[in-house]
Protein backbone atom coordinates (compact mmCIF):
# COMPACT_ATOMS: atom_id res chain seq x y z
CA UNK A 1 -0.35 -12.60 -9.27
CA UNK A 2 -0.32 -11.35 -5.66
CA UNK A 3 2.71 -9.04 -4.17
CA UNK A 4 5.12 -11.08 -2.76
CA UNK A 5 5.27 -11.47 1.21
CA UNK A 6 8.95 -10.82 1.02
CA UNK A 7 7.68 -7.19 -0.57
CA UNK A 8 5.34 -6.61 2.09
CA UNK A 9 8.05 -7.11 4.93
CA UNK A 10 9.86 -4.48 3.85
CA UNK A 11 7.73 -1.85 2.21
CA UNK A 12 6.24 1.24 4.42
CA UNK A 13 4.31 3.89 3.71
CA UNK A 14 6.27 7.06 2.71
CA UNK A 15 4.54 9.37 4.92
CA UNK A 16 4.79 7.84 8.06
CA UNK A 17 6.64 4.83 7.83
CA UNK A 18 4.54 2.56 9.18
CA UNK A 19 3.44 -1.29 7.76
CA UNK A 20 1.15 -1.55 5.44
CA UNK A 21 -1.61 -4.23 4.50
CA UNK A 22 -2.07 -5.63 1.30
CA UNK A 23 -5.81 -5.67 0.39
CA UNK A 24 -6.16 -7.61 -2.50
CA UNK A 25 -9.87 -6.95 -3.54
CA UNK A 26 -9.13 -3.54 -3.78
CA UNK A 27 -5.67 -4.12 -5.39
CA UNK A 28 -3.67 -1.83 -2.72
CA UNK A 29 -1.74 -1.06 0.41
CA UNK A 30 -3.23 0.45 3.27
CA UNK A 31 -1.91 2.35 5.95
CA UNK A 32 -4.04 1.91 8.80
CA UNK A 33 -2.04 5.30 11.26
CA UNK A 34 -2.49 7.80 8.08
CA UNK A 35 -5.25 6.15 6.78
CA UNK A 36 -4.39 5.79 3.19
CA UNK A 37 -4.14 3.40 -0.02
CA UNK A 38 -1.70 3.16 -2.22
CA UNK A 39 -2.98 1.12 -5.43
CA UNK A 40 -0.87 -1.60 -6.85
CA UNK A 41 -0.75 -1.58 -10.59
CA UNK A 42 0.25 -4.49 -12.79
CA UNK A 43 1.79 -6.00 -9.03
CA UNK A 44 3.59 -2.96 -8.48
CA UNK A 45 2.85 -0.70 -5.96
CA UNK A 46 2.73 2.73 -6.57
CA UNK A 47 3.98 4.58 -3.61
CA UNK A 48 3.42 8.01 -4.27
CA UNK A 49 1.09 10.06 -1.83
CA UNK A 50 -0.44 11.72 -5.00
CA UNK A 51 -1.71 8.49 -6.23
CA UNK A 52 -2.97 7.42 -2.76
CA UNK A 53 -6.64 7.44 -1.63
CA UNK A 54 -8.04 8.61 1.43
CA UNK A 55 -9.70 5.46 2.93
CA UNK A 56 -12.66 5.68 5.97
């Protein structure tokens, strides 16, 4: 089951607060200005910088 848009319109990434993408293949949120993904377990995101990936 995907995140729900209504999720994704508010939600932000904790360091910077900027919007985040949902990429569903790789079952996360991106942050395209600090350039990291936050993974979305079980549909719900995890939104901890220590769980977040550094993405290229």
């Amino acid at each position: 089951m995907p995140l729900d848009d209504g999720i994704l319109d508010i939600i932000v990434c904790p360091r910077c607060k900027g919007d985040l993408v949902y990429d569903a293949d790789g079952s996360r949120l991106v942050c395209g200005v600090c350039r990291l993904a936050y993974p979305v377990r079980d549909d719900i995101p995890i939104m901890l910088e220590s769980e977040a990936e550094r993405v290229e």
